[in-house]
C-alpha atoms as a PDB file:
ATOM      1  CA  UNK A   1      67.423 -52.487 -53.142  1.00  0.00           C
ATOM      2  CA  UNK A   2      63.776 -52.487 -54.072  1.00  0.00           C
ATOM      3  CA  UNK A   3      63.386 -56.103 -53.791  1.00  0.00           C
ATOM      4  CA  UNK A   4      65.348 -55.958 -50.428  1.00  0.00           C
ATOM      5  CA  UNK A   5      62.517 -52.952 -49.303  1.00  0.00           C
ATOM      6  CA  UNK A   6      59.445 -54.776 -50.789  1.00  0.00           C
ATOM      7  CA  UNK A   7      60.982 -57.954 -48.761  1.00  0.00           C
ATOM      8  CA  UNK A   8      60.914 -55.944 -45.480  1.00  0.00           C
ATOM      9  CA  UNK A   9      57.684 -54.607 -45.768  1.00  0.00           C
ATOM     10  CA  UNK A  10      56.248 -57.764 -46.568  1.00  0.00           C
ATOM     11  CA  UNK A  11      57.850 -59.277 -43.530  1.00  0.00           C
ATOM     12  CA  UNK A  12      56.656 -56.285 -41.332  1.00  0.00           C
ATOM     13  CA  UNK A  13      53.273 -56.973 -42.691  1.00  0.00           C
ATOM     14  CA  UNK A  14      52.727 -60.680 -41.679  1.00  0.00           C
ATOM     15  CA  UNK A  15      54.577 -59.819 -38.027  1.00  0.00           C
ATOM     16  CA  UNK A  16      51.882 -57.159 -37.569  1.00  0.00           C
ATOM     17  CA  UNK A  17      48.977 -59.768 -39.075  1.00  0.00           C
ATOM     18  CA  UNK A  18      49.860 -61.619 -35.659  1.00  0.00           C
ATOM     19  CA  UNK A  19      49.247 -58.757 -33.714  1.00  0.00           C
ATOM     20  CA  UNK A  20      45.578 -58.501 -34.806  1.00  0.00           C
ATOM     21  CA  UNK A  21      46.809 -56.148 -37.590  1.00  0.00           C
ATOM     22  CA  UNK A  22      45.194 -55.846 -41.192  1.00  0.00           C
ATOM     23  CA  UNK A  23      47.809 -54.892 -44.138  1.00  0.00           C
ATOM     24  CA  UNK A  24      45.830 -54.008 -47.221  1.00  0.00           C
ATOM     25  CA  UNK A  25      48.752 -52.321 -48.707  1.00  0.00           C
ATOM     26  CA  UNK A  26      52.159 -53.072 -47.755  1.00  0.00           C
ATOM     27  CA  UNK A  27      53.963 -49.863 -48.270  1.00  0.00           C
ATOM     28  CA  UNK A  28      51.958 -48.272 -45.628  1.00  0.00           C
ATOM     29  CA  UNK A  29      54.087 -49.686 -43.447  1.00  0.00           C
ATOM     30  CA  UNK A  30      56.225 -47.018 -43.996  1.00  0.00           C
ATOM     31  CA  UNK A  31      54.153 -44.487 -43.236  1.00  0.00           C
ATOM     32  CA  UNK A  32      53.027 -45.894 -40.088  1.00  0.00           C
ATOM     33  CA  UNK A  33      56.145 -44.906 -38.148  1.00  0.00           C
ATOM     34  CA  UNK A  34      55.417 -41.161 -39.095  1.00  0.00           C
ATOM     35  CA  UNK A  35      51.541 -41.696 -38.181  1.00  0.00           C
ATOM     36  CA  UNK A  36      50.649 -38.235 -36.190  1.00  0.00           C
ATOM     37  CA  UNK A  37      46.791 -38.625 -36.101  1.00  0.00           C
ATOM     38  CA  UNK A  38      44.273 -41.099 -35.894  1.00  0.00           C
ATOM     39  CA  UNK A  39      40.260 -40.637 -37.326  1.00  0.00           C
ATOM     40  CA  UNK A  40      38.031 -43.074 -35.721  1.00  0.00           C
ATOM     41  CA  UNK A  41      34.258 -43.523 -36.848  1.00  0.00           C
ATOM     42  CA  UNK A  42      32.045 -43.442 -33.385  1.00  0.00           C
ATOM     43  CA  UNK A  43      29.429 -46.026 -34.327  1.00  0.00           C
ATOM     44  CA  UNK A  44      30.393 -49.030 -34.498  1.00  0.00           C
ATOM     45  CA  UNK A  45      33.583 -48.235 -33.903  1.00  0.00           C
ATOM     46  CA  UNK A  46      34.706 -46.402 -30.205  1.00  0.00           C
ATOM     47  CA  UNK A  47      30.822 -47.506 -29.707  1.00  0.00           C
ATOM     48  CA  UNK A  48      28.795 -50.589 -29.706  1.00  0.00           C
ATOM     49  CA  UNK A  49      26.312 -49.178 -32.150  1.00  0.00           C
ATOM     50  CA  UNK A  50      23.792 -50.354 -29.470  1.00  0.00           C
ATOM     51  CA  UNK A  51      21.357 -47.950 -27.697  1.00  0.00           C
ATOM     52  CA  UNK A  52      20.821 -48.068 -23.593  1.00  0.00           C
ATOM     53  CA  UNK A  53      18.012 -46.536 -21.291  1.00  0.00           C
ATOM     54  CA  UNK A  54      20.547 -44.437 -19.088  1.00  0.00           C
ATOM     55  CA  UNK A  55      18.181 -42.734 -17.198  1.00  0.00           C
ATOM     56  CA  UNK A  56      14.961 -42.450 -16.454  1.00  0.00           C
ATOM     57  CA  UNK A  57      12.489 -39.366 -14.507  1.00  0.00           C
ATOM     58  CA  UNK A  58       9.480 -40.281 -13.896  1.00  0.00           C
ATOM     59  CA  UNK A  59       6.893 -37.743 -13.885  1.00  0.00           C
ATOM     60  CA  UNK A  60       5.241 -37.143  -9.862  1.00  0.00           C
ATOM     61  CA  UNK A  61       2.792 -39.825  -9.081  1.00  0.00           C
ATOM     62  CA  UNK A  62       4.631 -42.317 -11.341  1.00  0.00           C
ATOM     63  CA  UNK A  63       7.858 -44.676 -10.376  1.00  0.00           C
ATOM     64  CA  UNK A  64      10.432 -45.603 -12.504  1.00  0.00           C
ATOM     65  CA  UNK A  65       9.224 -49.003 -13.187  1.00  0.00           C
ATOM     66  CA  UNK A  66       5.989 -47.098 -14.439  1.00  0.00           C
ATOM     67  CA  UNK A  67       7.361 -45.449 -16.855  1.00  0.00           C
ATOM     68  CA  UNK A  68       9.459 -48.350 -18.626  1.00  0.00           C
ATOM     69  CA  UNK A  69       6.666 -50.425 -18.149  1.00  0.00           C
ATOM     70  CA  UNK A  70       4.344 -48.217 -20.243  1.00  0.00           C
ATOM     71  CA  UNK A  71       6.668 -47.801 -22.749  1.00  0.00           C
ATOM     72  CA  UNK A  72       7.788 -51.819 -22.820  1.00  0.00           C
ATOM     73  CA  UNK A  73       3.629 -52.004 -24.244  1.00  0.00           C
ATOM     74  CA  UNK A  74       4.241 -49.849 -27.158  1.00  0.00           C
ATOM     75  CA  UNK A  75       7.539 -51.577 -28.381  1.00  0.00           C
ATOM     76  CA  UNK A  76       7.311 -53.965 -31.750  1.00  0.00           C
ATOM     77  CA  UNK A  77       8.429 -57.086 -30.990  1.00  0.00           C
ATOM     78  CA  UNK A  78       7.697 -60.768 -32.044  1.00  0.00           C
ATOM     79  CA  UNK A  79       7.913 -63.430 -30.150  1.00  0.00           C
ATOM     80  CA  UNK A  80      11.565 -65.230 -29.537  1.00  0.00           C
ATOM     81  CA  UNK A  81      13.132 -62.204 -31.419  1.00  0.00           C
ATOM     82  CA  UNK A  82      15.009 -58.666 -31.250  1.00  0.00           C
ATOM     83  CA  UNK A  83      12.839 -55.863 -31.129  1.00  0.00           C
ATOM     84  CA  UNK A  84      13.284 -54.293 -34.761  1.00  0.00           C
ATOM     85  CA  UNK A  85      13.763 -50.521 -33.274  1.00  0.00           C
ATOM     86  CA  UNK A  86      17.065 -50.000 -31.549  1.00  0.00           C
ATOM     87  CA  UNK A  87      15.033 -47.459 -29.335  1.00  0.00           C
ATOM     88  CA  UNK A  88      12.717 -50.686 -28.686  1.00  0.00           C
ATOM     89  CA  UNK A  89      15.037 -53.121 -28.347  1.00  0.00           C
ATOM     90  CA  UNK A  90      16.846 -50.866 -25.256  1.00  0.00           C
ATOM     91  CA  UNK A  91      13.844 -50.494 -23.680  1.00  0.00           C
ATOM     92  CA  UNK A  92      13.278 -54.315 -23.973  1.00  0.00           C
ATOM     93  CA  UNK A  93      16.528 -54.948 -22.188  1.00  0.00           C
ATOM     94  CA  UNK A  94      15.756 -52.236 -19.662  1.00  0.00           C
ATOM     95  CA  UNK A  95      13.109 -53.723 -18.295  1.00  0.00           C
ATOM     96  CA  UNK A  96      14.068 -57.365 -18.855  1.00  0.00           C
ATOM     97  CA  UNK A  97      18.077 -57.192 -18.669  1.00  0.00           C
ATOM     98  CA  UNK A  98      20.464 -58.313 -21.530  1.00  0.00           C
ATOM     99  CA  UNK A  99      18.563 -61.932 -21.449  1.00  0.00           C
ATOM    100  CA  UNK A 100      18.795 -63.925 -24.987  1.00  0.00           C
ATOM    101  CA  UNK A 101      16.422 -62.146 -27.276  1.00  0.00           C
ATOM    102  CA  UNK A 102      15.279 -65.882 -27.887  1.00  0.00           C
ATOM    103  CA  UNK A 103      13.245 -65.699 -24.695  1.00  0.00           C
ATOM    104  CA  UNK A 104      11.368 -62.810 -25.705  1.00  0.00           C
ATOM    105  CA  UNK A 105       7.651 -62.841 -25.636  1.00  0.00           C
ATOM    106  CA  UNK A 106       5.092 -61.257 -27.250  1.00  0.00           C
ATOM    107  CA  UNK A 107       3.540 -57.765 -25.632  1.00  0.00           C
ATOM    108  CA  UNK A 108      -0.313 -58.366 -24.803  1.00  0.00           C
ATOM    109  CA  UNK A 109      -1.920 -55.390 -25.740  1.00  0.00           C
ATOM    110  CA  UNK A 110      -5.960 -55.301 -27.315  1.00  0.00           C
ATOM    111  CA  UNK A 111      -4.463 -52.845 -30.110  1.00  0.00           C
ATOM    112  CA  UNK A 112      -1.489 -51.463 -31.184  1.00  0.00           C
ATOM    113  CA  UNK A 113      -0.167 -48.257 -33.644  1.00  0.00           C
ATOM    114  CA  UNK A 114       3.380 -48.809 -34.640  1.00  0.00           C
ATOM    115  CA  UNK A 115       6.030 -45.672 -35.546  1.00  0.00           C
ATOM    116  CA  UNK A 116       6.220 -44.861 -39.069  1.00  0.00           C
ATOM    117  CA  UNK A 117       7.026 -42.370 -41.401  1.00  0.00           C
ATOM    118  CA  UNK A 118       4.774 -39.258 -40.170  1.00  0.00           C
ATOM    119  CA  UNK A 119       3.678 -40.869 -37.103  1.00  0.00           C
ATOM    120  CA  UNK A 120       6.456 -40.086 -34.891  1.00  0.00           C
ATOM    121  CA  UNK A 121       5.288 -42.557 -31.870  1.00  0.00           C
ATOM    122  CA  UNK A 122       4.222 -45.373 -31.276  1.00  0.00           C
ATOM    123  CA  UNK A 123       0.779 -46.303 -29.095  1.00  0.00           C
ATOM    124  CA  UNK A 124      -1.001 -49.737 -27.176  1.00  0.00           C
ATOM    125  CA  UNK A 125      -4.494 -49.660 -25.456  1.00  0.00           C
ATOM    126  CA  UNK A 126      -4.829 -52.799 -22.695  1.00  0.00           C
ATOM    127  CA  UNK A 127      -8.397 -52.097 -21.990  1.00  0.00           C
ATOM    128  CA  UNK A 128      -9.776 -48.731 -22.238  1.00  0.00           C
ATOM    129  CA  UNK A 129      -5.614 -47.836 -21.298  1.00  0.00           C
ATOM    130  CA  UNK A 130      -3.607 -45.895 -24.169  1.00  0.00           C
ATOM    131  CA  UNK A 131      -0.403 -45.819 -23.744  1.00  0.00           C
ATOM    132  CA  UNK A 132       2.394 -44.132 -25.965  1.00  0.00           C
ATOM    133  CA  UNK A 133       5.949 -42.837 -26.571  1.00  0.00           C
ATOM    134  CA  UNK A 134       7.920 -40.685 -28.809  1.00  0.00           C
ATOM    135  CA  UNK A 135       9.941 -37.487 -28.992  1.00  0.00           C
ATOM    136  CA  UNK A 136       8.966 -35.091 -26.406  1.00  0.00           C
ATOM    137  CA  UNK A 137       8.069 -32.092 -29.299  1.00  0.00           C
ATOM    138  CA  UNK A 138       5.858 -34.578 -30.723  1.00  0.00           C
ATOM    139  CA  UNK A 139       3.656 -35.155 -27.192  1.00  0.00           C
ATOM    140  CA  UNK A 140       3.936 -31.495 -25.961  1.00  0.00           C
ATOM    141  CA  UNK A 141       0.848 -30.271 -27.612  1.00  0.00           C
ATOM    142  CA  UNK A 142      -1.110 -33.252 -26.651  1.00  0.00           C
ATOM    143  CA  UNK A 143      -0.057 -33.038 -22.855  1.00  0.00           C
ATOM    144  CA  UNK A 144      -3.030 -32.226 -20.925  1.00  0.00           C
ATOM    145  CA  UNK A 145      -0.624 -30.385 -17.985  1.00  0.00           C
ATOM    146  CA  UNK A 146       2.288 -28.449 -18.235  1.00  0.00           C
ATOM    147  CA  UNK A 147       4.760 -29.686 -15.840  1.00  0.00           C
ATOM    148  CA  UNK A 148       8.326 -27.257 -15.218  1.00  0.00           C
ATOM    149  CA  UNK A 149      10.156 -30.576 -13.950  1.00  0.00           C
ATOM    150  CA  UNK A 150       9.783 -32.609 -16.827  1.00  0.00           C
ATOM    151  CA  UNK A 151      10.953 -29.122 -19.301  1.00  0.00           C
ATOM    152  CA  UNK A 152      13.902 -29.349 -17.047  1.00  0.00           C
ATOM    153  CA  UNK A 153      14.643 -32.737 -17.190  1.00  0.00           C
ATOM    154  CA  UNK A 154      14.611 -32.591 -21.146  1.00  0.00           C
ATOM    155  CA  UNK A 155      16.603 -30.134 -21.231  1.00  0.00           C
ATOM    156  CA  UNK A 156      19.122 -31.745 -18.449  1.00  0.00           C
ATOM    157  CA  UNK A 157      19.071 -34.739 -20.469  1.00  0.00           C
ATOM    158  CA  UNK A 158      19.642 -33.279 -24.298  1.00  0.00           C
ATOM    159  CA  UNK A 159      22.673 -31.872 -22.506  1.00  0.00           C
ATOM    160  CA  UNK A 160      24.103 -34.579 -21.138  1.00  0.00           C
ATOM    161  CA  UNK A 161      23.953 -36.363 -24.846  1.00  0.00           C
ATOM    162  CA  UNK A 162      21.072 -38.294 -24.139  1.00  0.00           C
ATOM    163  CA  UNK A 163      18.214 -38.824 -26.919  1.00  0.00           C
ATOM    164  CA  UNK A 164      14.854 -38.460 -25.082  1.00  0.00           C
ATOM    165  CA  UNK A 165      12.058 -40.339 -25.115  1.00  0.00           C
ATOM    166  CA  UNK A 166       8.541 -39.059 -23.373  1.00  0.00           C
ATOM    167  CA  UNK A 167       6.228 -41.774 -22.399  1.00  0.00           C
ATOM    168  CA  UNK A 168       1.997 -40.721 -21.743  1.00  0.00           C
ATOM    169  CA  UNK A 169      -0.924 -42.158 -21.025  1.00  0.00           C
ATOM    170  CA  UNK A 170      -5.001 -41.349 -21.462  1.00  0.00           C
ATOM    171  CA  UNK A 171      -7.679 -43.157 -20.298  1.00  0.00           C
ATOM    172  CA  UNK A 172     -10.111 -43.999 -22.753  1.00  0.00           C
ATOM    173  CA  UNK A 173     -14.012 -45.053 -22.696  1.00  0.00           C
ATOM    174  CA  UNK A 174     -15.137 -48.197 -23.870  1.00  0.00           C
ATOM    175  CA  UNK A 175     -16.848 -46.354 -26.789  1.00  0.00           C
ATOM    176  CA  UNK A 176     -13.569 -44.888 -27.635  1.00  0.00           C
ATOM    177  CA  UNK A 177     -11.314 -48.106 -27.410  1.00  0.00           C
ATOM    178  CA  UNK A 178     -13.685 -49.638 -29.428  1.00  0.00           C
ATOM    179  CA  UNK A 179     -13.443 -47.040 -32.169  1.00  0.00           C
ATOM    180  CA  UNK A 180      -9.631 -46.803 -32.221  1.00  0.00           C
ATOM    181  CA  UNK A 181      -9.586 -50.735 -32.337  1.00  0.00           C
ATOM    182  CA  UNK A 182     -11.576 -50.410 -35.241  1.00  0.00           C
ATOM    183  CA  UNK A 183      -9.793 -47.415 -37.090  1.00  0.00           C
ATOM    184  CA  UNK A 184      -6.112 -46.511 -37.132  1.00  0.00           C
ATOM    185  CA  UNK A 185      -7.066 -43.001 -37.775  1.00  0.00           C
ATOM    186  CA  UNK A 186      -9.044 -42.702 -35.049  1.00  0.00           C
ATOM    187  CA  UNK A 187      -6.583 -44.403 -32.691  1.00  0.00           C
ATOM    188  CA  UNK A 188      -3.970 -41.591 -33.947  1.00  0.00           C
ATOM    189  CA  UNK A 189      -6.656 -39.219 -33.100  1.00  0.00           C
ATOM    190  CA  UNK A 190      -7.346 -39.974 -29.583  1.00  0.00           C
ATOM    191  CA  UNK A 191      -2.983 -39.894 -28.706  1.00  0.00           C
ATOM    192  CA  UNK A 192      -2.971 -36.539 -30.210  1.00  0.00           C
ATOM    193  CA  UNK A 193      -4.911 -34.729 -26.943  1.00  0.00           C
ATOM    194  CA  UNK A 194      -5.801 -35.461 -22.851  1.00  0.00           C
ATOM    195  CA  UNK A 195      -3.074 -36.996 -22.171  1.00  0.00           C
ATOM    196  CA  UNK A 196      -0.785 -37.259 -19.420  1.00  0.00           C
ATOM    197  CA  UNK A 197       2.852 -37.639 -18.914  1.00  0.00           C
ATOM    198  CA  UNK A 198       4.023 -40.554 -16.798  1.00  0.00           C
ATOM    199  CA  UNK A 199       8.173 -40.000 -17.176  1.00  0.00           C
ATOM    200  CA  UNK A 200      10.958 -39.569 -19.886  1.00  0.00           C
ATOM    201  CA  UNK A 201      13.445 -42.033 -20.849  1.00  0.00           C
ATOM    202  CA  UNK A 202      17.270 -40.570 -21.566  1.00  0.00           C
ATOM    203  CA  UNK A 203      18.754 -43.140 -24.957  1.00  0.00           C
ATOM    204  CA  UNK A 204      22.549 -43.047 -25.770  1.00  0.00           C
ATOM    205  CA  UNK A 205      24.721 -45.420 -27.030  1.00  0.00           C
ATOM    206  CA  UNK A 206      26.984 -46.871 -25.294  1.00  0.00           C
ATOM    207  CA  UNK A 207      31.306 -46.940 -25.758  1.00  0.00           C
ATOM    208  CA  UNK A 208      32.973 -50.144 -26.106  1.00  0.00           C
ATOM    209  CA  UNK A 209      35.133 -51.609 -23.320  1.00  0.00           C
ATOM    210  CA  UNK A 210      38.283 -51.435 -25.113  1.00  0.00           C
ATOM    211  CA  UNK A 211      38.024 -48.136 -26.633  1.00  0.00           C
ATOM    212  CA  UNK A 212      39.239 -46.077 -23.954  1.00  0.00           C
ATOM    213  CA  UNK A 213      42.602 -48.101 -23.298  1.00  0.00           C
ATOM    214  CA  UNK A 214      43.233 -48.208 -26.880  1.00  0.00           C
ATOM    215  CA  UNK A 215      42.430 -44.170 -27.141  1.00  0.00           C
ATOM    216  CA  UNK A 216      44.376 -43.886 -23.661  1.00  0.00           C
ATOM    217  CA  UNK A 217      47.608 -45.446 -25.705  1.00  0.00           C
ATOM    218  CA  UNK A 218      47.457 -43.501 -28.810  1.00  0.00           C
ATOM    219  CA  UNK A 219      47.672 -40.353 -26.945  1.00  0.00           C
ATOM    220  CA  UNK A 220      50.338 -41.781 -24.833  1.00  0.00           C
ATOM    221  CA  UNK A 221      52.217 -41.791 -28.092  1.00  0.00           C
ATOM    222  CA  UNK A 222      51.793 -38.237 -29.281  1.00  0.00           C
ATOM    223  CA  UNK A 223      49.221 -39.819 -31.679  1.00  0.00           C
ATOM    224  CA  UNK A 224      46.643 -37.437 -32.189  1.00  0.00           C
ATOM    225  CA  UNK A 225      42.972 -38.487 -31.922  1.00  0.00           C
ATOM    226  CA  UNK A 226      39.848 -37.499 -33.951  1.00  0.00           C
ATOM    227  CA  UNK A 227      36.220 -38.590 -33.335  1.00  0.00           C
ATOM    228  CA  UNK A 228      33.899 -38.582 -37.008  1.00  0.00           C
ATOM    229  CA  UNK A 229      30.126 -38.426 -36.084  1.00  0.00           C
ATOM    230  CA  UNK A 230      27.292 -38.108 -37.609  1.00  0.00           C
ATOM    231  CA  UNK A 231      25.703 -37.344 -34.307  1.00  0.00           C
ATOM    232  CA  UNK A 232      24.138 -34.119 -32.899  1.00  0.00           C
ATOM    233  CA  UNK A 233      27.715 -31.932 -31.788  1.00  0.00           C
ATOM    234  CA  UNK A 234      26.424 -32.449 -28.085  1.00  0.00           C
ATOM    235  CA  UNK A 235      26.213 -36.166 -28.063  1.00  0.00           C
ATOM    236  CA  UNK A 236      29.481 -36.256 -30.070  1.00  0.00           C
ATOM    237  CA  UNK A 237      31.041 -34.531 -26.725  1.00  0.00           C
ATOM    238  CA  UNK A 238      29.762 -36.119 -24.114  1.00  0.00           C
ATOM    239  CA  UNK A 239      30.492 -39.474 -25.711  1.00  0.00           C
ATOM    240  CA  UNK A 240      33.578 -38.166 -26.611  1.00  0.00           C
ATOM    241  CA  UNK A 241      34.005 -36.994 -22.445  1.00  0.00           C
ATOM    242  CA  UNK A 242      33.333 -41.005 -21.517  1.00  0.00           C
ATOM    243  CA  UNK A 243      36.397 -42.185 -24.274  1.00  0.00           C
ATOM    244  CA  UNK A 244      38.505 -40.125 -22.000  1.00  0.00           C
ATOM    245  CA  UNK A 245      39.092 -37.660 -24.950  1.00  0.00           C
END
């Protein structure tokens, strides 16, 4: 009887191999009939572990295309290549579409800070024209007018599960450009006052195609489902809403 049962199981396990199933351990098999609940990693897994620009509010006296355009200059980004960022790399394909990274040129810009650790932004001047983007409680103290619409539209968007990115500008005199091309520190210096706010960019990642069929099924089958995040909890439930959970 044993050798009949490890026989089965073996045979269940190289059916289910052509069904795009993987077997690690053949007595599982038995299990599986009694499966009531399912834990499925978001990133990576429900999602493509790929970040999207899925909105965009522009601040008044700016357009959309302003606003991704200013940000596009601040990205890090070589030549034929992905933008390293994820954040970057959305942007990239927001502006230019989901083109072969291969085509990718380089940003002309005079001077350029990148993010780092401590420097939460990033920052290009074309000309005597700084531009710069980052998380909105990073640019609030520098903003040189406070603006209800744009609190609102943070707020509209961090509830919707979006990450939000602010995007400013500040015109600079030659004196100054010169200094900051000169000096990193001064650079940081000059984004860190006068500026002003030309839109915000909503982030989220985005679910993959099959996901929601797959989910739809499981629940079909009294299989319970369970999303494992690592995410803020409102993300988790909005991206957790667009599964169909």
């Amino acid at each position: 009887l044993p050798l009949v049962a490890t026989l089965a199981q073996l045979a269940s396990a190289r059916r289910l191999t052509g069904e795009s199933v993987l077997i690690r351990n053949a007595q599982s098999i038995e299990a599986l009939a009694r499966l009531q609940g399912v834990c499925f990693d978001k990133t990576g897994t429900l999602s493509e572990n790929r970040l999207r620009v899925k909105a965009v509010f522009p601040v008044d006296g700016f357009t959309e295309d302003q606003a991704l355009e200013a940000a596009l200059s601040t990205i890090f980004v070589r030549a034929g290549h992905r933008a390293h960022h994820a954040t970057d790399d959305a942007i990239r394909r927001a502006v230019h579409g989901d083109e072969d990274a291969a085509g990718t040129t380089a940003i002309e810009r005079d001077v350029f800070l990148p993010f780092q650790a401590g420097r939460p932004f990033a920052a290009a001047i074309v000309g005597t024209r700084l531009t710069i983007k980052g998380a909105p409680e990073v640019l609030a103290s520098a903003l040189t007018q406070a603006n209800g619409p744009v609190t609102a539209a943070i707020d509209d968007m961090a509830t919707k599960g979006l990450r939000v990115i602010a995007v400013a500008e500040r015109h600079l005199t030659p004196e100054q450009a010169r200094a900051a091309a000169a000096d990193a520190a001064a650079f940081e210096k000059l984004c860190r006052s006068e500026l002003t706010p030309i839109g915000l960019l909503g982030l989220a990642d985005t679910p993959r195609a099959s996901a929601q069929e797959v989910l739809k099924e499981l629940t079909n089958r009294g299989i319970g489902v369970r999303l494992i995040t690592g995410d803020h909890p409102v993300t988790a439930m909005v991206i957790a809403g667009e599964l169909g959970l």
